[in-house]
N, C-alpha and C. Protein backbone atom coordinates (compact mmCIF):
# COMPACT_ATOMS: atom_id res chain seq x y z
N UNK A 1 -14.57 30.79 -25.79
CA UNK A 1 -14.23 31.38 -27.09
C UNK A 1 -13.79 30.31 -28.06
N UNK A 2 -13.84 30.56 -29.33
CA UNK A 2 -13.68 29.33 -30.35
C UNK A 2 -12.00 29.21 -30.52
N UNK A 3 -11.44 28.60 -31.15
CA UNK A 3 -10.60 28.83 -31.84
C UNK A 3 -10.22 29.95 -32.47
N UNK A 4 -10.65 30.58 -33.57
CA UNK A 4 -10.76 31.27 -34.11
C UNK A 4 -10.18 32.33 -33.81
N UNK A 5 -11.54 33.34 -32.68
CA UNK A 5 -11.02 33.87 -31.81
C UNK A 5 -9.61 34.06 -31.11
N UNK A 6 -9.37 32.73 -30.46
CA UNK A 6 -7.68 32.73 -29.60
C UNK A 6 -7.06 32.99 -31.06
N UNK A 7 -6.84 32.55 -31.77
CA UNK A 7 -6.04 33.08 -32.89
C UNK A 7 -6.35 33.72 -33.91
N UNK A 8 -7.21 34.92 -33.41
CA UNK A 8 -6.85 35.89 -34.27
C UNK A 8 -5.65 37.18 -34.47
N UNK A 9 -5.60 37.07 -35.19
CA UNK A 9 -3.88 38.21 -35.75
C UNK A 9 -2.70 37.45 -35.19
N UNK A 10 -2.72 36.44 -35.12
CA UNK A 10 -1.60 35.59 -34.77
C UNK A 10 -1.39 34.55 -35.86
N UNK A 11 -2.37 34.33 -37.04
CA UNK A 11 -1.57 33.85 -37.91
C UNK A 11 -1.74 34.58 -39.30
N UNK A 12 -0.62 35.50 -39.73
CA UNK A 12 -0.99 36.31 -40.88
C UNK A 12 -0.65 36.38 -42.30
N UNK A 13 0.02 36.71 -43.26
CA UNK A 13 0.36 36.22 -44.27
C UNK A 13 1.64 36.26 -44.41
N UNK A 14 2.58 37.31 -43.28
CA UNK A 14 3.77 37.43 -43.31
C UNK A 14 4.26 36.62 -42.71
N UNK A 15 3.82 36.48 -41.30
CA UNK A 15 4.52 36.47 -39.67
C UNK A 15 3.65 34.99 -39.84
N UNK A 16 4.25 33.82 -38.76
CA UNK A 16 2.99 33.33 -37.62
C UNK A 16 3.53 33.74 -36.54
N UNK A 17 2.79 34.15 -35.48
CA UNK A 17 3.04 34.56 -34.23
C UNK A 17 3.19 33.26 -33.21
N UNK A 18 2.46 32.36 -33.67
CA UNK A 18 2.78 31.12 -32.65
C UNK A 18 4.07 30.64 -32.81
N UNK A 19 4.07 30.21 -34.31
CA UNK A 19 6.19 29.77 -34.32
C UNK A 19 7.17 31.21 -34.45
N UNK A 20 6.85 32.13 -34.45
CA UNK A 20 7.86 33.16 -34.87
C UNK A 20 8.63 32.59 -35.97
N UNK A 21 7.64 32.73 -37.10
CA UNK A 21 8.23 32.23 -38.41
C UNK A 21 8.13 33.21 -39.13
N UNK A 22 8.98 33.72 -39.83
CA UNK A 22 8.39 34.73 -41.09
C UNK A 22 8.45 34.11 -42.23
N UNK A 23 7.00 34.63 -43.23
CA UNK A 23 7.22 34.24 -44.83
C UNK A 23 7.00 34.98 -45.17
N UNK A 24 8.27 34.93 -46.11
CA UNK A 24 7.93 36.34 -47.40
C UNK A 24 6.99 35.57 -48.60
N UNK A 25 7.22 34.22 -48.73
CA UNK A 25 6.67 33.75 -50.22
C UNK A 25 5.10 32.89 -49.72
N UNK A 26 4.66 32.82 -50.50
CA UNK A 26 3.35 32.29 -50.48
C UNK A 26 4.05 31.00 -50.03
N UNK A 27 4.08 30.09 -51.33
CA UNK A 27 4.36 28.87 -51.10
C UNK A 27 5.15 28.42 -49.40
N UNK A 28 5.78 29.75 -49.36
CA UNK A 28 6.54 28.97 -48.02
C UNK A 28 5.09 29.41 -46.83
N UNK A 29 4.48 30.15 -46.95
CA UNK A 29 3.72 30.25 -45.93
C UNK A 29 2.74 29.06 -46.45
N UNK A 30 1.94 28.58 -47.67
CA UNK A 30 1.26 27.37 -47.90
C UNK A 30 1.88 26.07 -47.26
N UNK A 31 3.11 25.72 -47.25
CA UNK A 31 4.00 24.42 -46.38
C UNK A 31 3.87 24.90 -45.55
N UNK A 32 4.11 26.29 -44.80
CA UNK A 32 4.04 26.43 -43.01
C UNK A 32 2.89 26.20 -42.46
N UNK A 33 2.10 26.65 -43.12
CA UNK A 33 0.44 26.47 -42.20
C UNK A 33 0.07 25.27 -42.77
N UNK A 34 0.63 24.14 -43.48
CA UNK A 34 0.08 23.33 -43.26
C UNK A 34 1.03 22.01 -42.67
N UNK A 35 2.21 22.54 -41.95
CA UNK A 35 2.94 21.72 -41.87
C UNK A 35 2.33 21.02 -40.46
N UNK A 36 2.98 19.76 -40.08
CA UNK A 36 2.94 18.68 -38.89
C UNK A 36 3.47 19.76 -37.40
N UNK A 37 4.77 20.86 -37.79
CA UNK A 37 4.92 21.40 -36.56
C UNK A 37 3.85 22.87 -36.24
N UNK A 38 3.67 23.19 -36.96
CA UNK A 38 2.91 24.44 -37.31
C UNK A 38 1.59 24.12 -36.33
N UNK A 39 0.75 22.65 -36.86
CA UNK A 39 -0.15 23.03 -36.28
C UNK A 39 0.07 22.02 -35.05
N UNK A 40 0.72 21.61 -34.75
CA UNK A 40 1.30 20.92 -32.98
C UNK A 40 1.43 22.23 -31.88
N UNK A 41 2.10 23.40 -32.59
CA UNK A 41 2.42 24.02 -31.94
C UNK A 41 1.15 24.71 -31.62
N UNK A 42 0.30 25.03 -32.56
CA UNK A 42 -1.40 25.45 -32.29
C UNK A 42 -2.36 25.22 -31.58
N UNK A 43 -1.61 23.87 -31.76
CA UNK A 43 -2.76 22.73 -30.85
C UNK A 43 -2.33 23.36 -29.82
N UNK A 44 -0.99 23.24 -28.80
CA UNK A 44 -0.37 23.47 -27.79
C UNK A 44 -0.45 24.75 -27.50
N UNK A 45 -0.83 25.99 -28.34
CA UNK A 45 -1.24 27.08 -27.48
C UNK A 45 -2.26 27.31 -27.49
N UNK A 46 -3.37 26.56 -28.15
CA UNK A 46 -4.85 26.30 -27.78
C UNK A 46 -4.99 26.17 -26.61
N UNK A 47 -5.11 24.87 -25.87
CA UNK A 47 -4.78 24.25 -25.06
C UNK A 47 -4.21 25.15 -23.53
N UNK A 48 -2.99 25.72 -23.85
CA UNK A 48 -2.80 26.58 -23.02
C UNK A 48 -3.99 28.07 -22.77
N UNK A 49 -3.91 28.31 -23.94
CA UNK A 49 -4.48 29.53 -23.83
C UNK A 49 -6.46 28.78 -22.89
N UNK A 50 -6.91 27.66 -23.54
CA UNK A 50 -8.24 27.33 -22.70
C UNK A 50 -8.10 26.93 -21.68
N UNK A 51 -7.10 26.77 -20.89
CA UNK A 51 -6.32 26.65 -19.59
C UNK A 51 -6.20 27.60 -18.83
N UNK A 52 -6.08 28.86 -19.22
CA UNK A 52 -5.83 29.94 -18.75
C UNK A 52 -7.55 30.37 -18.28
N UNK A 53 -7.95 29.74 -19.24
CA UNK A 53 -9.00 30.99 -19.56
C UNK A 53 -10.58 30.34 -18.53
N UNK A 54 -10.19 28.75 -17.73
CA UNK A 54 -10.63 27.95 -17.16
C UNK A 54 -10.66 28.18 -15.92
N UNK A 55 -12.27 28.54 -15.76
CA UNK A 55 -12.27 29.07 -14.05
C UNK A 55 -11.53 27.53 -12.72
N UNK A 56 -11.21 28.19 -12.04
CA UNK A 56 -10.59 27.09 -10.99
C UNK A 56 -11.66 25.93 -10.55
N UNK A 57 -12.56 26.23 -10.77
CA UNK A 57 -14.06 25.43 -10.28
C UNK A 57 -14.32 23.98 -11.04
N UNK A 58 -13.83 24.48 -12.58
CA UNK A 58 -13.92 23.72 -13.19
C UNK A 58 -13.27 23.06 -13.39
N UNK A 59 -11.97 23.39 -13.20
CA UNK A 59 -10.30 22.91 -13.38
C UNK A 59 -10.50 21.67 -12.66
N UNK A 60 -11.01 22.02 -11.20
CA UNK A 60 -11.16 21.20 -9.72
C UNK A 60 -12.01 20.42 -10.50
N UNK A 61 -13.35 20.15 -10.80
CA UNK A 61 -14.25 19.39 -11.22
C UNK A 61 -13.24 18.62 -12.45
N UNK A 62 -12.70 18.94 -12.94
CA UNK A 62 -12.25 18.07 -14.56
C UNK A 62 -11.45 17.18 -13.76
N UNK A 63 -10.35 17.59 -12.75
CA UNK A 63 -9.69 16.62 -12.27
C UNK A 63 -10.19 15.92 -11.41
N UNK A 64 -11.51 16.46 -10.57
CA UNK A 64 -12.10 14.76 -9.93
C UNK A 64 -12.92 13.52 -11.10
N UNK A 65 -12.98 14.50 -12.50
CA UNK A 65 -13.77 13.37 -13.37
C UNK A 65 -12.11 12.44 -13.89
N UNK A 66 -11.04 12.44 -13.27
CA UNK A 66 -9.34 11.93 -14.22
C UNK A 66 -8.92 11.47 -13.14
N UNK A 67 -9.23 11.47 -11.66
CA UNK A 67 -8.57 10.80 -10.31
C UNK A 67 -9.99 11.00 -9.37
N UNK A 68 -10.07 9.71 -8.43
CA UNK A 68 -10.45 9.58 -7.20
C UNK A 68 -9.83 9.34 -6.13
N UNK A 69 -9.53 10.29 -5.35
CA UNK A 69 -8.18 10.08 -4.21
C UNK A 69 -8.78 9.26 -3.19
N UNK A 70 -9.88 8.76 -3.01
CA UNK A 70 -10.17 7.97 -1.77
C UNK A 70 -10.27 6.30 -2.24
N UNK A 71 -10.56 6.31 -3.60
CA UNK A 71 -10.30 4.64 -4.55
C UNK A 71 -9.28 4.70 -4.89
N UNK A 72 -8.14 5.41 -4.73
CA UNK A 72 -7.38 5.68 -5.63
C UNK A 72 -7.55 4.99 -7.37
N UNK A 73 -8.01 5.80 -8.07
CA UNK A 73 -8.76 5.21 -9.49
C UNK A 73 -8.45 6.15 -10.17
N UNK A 74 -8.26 5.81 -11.33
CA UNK A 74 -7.41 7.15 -12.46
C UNK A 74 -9.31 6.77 -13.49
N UNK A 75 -9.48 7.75 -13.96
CA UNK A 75 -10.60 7.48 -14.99
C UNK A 75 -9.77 7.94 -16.29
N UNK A 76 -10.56 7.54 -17.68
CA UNK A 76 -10.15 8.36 -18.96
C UNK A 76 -11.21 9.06 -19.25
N UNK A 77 -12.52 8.96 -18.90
CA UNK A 77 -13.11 9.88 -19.35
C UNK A 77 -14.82 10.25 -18.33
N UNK A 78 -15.35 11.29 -18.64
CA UNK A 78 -16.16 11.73 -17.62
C UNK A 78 -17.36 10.52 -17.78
N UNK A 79 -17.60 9.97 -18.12
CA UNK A 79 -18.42 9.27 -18.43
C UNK A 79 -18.12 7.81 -17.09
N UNK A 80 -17.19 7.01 -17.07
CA UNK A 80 -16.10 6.13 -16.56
C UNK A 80 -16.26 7.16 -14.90
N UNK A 81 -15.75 8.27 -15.02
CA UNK A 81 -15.61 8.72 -13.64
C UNK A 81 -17.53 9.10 -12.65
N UNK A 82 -17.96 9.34 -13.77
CA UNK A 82 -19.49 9.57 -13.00
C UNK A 82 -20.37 8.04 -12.60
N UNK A 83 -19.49 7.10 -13.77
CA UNK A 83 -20.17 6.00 -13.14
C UNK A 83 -19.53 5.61 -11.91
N UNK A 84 -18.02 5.77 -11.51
CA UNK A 84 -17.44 5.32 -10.47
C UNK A 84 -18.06 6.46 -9.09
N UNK A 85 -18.60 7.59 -9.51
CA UNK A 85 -18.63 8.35 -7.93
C UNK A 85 -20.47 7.95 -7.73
N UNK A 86 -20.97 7.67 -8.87
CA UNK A 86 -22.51 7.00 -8.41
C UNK A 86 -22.51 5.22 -7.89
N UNK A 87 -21.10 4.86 -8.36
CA UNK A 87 -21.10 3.07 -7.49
C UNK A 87 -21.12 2.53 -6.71
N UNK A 88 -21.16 1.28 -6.70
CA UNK A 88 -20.79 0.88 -5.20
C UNK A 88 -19.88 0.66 -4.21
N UNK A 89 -18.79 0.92 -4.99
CA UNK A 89 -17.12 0.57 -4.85
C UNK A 89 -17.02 2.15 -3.94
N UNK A 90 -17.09 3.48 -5.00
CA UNK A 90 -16.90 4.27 -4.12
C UNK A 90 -17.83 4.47 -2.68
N UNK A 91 -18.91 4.11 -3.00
CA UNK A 91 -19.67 4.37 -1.65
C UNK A 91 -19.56 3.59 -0.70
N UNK A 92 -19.09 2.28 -0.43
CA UNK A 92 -18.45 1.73 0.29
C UNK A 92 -17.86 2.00 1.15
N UNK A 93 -16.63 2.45 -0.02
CA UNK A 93 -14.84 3.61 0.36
C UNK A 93 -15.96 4.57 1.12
N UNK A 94 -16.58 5.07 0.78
CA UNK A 94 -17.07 6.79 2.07
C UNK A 94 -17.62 6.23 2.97
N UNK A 95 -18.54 4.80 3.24
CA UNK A 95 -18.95 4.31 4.73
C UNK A 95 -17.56 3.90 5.50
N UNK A 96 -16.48 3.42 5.00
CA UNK A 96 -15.18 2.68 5.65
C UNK A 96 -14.56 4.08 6.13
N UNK A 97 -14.50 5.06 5.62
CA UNK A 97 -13.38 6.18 5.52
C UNK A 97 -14.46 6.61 7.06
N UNK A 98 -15.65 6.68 7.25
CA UNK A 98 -16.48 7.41 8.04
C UNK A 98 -16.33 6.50 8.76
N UNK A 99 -16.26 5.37 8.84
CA UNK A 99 -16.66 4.34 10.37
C UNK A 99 -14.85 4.08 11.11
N UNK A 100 -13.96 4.27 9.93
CA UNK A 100 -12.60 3.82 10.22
C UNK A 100 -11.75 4.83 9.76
N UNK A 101 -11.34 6.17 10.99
CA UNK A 101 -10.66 6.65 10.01
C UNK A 101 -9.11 6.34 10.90
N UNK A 102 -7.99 6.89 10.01
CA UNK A 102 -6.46 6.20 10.20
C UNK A 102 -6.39 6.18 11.66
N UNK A 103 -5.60 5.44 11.97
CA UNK A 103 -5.47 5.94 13.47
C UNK A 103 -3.70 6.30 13.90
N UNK A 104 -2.87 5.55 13.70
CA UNK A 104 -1.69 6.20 13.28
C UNK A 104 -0.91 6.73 11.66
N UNK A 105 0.52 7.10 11.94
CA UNK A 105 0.70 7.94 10.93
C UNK A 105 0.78 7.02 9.88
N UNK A 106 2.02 6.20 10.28
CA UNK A 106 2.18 4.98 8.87
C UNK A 106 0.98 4.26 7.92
N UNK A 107 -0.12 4.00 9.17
CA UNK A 107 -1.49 4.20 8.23
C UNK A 107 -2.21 5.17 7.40
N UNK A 108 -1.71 6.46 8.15
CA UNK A 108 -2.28 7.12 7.04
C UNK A 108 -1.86 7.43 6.02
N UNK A 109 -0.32 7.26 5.75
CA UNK A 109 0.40 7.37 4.60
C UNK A 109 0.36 6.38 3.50
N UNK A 110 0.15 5.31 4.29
CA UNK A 110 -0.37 3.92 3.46
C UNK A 110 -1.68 3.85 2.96
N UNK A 111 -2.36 4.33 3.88
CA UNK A 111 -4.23 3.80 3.01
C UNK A 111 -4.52 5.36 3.07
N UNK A 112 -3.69 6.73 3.11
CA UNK A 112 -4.42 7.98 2.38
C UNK A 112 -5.66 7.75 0.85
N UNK A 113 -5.19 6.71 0.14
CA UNK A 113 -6.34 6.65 -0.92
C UNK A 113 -7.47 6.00 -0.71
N UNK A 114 -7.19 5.39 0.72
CA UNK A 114 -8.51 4.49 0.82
C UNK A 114 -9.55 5.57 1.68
N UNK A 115 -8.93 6.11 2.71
CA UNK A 115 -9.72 6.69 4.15
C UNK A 115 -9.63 8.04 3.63
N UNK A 116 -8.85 9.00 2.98
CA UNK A 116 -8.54 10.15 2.99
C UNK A 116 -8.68 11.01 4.15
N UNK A 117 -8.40 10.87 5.21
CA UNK A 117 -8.95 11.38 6.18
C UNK A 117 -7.52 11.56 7.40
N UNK A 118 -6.64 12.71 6.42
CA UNK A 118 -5.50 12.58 7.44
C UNK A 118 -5.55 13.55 8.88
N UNK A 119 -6.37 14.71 8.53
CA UNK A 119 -6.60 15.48 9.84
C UNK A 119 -6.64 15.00 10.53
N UNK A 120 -7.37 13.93 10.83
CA UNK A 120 -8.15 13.55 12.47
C UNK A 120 -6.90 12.69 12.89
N UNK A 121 -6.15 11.86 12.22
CA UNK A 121 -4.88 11.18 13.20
C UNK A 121 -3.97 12.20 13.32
N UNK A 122 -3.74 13.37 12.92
CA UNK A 122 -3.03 14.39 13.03
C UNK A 122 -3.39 15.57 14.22
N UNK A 123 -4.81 15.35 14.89
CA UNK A 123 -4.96 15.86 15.81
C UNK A 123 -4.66 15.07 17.30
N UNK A 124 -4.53 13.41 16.93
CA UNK A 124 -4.10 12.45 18.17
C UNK A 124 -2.65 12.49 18.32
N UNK A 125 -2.55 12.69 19.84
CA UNK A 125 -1.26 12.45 20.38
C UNK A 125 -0.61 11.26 20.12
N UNK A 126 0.38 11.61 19.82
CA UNK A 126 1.52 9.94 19.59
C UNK A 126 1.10 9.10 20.78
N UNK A 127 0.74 9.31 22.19
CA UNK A 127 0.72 8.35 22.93
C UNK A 127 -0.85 7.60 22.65
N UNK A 128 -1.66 8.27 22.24
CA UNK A 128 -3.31 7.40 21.98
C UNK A 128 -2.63 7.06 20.78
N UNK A 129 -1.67 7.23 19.86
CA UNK A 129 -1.62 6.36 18.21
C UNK A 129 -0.92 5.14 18.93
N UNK A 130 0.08 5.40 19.82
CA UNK A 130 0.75 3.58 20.57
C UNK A 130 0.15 2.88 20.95
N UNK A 131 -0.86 3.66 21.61
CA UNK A 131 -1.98 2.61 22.53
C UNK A 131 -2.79 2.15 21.88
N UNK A 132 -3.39 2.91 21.08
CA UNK A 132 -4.32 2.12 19.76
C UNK A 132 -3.34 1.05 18.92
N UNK A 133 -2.02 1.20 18.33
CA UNK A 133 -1.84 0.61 18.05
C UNK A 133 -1.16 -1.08 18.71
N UNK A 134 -0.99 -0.77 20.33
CA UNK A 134 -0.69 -1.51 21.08
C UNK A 134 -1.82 -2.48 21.32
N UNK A 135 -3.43 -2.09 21.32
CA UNK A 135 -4.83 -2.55 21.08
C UNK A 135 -4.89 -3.44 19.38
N UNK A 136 -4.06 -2.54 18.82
CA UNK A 136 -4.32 -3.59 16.98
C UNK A 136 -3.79 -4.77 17.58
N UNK A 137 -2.15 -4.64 17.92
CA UNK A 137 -1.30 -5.78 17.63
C UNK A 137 -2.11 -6.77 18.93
N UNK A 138 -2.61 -6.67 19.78
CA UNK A 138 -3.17 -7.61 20.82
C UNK A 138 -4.26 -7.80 20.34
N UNK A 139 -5.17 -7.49 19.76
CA UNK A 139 -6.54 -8.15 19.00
C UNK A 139 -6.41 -9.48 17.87
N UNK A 140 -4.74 -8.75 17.08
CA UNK A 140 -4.02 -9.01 16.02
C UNK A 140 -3.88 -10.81 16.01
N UNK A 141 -3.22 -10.40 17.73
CA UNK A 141 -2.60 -11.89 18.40
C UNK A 141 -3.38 -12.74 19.00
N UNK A 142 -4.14 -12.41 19.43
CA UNK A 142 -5.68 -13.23 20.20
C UNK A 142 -6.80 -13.72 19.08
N UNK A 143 -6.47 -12.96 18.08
CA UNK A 143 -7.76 -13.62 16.89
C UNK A 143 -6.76 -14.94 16.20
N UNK A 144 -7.46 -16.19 16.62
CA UNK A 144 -6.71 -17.18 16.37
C UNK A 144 -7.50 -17.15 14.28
N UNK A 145 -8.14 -16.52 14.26
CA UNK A 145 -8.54 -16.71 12.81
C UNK A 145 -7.59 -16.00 11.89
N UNK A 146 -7.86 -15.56 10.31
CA UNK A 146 -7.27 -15.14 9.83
C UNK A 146 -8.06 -13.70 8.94
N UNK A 147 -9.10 -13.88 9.85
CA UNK A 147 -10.37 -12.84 9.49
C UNK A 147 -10.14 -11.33 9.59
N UNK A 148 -9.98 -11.16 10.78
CA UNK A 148 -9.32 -9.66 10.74
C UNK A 148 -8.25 -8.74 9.76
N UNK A 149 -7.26 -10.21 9.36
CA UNK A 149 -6.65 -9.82 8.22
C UNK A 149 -7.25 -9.58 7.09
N UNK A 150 -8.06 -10.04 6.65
CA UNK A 150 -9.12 -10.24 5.40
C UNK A 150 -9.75 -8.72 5.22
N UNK A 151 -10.11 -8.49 6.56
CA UNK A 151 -11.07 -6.89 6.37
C UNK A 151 -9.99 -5.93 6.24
N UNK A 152 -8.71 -5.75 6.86
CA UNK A 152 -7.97 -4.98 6.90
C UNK A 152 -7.70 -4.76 5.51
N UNK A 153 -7.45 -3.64 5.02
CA UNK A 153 -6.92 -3.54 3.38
C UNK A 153 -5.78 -3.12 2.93
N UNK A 154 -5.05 -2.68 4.30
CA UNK A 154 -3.50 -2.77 4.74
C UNK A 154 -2.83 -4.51 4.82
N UNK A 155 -3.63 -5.13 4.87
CA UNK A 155 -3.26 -6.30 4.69
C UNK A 155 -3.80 -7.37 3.95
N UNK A 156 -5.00 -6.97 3.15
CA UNK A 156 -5.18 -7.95 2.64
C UNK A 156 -6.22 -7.11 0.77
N UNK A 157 -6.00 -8.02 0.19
CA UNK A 157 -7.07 -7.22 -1.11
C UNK A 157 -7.73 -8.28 -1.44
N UNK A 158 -9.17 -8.21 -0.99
CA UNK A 158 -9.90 -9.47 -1.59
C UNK A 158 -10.36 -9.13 -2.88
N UNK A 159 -10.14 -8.40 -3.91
CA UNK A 159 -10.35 -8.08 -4.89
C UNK A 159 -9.46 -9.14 -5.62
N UNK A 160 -8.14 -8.83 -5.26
CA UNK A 160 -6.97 -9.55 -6.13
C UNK A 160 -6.77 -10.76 -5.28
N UNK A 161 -7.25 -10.99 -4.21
CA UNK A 161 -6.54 -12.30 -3.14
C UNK A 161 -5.51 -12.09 -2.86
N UNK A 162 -4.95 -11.24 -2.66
CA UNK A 162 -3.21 -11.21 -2.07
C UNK A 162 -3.00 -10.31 -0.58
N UNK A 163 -2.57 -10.60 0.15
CA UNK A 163 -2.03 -10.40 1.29
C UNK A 163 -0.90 -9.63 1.06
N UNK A 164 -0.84 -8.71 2.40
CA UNK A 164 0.26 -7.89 2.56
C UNK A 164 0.91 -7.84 3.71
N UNK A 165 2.40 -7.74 3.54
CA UNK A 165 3.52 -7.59 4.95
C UNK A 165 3.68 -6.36 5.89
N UNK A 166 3.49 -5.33 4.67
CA UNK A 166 3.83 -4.21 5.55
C UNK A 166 2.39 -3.02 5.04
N UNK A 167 1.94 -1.99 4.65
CA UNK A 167 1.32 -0.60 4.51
C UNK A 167 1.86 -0.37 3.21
N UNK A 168 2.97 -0.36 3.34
CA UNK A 168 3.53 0.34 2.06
C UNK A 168 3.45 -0.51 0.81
N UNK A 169 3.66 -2.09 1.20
CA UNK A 169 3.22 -3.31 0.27
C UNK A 169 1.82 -3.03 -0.59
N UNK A 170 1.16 -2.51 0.81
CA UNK A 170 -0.22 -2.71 0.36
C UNK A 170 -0.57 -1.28 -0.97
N UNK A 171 0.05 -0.43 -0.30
CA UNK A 171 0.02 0.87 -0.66
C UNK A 171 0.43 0.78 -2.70
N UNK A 172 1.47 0.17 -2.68
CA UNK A 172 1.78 0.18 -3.77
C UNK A 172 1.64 -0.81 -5.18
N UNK A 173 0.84 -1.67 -4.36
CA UNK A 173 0.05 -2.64 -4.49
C UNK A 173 -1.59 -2.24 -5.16
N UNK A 174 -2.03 -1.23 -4.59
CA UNK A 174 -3.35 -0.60 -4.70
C UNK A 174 -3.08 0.27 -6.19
N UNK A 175 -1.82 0.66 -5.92
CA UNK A 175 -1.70 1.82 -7.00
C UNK A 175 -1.07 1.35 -8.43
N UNK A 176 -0.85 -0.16 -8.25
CA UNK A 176 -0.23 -0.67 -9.66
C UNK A 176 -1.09 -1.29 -10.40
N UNK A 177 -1.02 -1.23 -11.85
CA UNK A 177 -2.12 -1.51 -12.92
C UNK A 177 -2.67 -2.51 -12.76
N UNK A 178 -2.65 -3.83 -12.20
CA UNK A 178 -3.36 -4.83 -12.36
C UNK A 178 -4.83 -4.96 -11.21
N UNK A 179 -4.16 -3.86 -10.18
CA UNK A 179 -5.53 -3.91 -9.05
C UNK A 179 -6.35 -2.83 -10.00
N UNK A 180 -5.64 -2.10 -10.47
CA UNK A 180 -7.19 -1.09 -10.77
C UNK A 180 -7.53 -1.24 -12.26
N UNK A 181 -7.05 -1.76 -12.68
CA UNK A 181 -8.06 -2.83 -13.87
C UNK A 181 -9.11 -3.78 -13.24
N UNK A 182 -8.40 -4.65 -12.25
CA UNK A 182 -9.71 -5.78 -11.59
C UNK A 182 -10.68 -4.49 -11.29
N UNK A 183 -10.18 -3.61 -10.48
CA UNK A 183 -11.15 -2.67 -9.58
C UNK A 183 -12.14 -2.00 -10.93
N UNK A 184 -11.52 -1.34 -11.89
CA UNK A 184 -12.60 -0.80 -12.57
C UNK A 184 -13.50 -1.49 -13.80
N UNK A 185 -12.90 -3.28 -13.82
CA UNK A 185 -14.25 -4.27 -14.30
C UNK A 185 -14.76 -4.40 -13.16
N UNK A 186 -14.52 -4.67 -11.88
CA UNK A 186 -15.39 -4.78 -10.95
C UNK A 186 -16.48 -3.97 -11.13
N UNK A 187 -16.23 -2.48 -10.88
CA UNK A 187 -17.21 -1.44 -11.42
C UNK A 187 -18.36 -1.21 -12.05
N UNK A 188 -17.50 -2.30 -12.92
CA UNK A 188 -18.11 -1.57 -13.99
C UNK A 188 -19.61 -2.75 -13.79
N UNK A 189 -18.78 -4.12 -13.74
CA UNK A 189 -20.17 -5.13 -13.37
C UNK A 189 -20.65 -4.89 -12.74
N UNK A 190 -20.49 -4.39 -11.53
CA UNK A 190 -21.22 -3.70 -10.09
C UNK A 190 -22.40 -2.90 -10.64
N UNK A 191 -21.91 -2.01 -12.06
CA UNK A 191 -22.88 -1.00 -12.76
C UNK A 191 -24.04 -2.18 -13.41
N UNK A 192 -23.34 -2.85 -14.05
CA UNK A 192 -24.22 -3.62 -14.95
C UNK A 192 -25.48 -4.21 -14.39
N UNK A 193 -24.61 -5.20 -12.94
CA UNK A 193 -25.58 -5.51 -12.28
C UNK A 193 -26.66 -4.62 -11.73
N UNK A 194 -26.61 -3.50 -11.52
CA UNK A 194 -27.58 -2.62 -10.61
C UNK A 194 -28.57 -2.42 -11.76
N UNK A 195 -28.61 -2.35 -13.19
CA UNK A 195 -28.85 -2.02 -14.05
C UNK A 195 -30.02 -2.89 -14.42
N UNK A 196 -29.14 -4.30 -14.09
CA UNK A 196 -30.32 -5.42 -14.78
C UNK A 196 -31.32 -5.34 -13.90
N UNK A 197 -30.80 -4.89 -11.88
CA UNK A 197 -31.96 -4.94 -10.99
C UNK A 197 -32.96 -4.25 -11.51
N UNK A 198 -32.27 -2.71 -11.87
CA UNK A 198 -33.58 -2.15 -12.26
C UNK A 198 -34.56 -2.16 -13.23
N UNK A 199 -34.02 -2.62 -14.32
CA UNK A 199 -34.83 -3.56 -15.63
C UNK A 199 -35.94 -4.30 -15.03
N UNK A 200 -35.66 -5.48 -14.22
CA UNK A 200 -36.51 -6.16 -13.63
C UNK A 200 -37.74 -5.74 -12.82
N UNK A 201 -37.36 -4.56 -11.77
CA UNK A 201 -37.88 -3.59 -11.08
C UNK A 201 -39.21 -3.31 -12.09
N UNK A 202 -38.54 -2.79 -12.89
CA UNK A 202 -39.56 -1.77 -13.95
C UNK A 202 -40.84 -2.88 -14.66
């Protein structure tokens, strides 16, 4: 429905129904409807009212085009978010999340934006999450390299080059502005590049 529509008989020559204002005089209703709060407040029950009126389907769809919970990646606009769920960054994230998913809890609380995939460590017994994790820390200690750290993304971001101490380092690390700026020029060149392949292609 237009505008229009949502406000009809809600703004009249006496009353406005959005501010519960009354005017008796012209002039004061000419300053009200055109004042700075008058139409803020319009805007704001626009808004509400196309909110309301917004099947859940879509609601769901608008907010995967404004967040990706498995990149953790905020977009501003649908445009930005369709290039990130056709990239390479996210499709990556869905082969890693499928080949590696959490295996204990502290991991999954830590890399939930990377793996999204908390069911399945939630169906393992605490004693297979010790033993697996009793298997990390002895692989951990026997790899005289520093490689394993590198792939891990609990411990390491080769995006930014920085290493991490703990999950939660990493965790909050992922989610602060300077990784997901690198992450969404990465993107975005990732786009560019695929772009020029196909130029060439053609």
């Amino acid at each position: 429905r237009s505008d229009e529509e949502l406000l009809k008989g809600l703004l009249t020559d006496d009353y406005c129904h959005v501010c519960s204002s009354v005017l008796i005089f012209e002039s004061h209703r000419l300053s009200h409807y055109g004042g700075k709060k008058h139409n803020q407040k319009v805007r704001m029950y626009l808004e509400t009212a196309r909110a309301e009126k917004t099947p859940k389907s879509q609601m769901m769809s608008s907010s995967k085009n404004r967040f990706c919970e498995l990149c953790n990646m905020v977009f501003n606009s649908d445009v930005v978010a369709k290039s990130h769920y056709e990239g390479k960054v996210h499709a990556k994230h869905l082969r890693k999340q499928s080949r590696h998913p959490p295996a204990k809890d502290t991991e999954v609380h830590a890399s939930s934006s990377l793996t999204q995939n908390p069911e399945k460590s939630g169906q393992k017994s605490t004693q297979e999450s010790d033993e697996e994790l009793q298997m990390h820390t002895t692989a951990a200690s026997a790899s005289t390299s520093s490689e394993l750290n590198l792939k891990d993304p609990n411990k390491y971001c080769y995006l930014c080059t920085v290493s991490f101490t703990d999950p939660m380092t990493a965790l909050q690390h992922y989610n602060g502005r300077k990784h997901q700026k690198k992450q969404a020029r990465q993107e975005l060149l990732n786009e560019l590049g695929d772009d020029e392949q196909l130029d060439d292609s053609l």
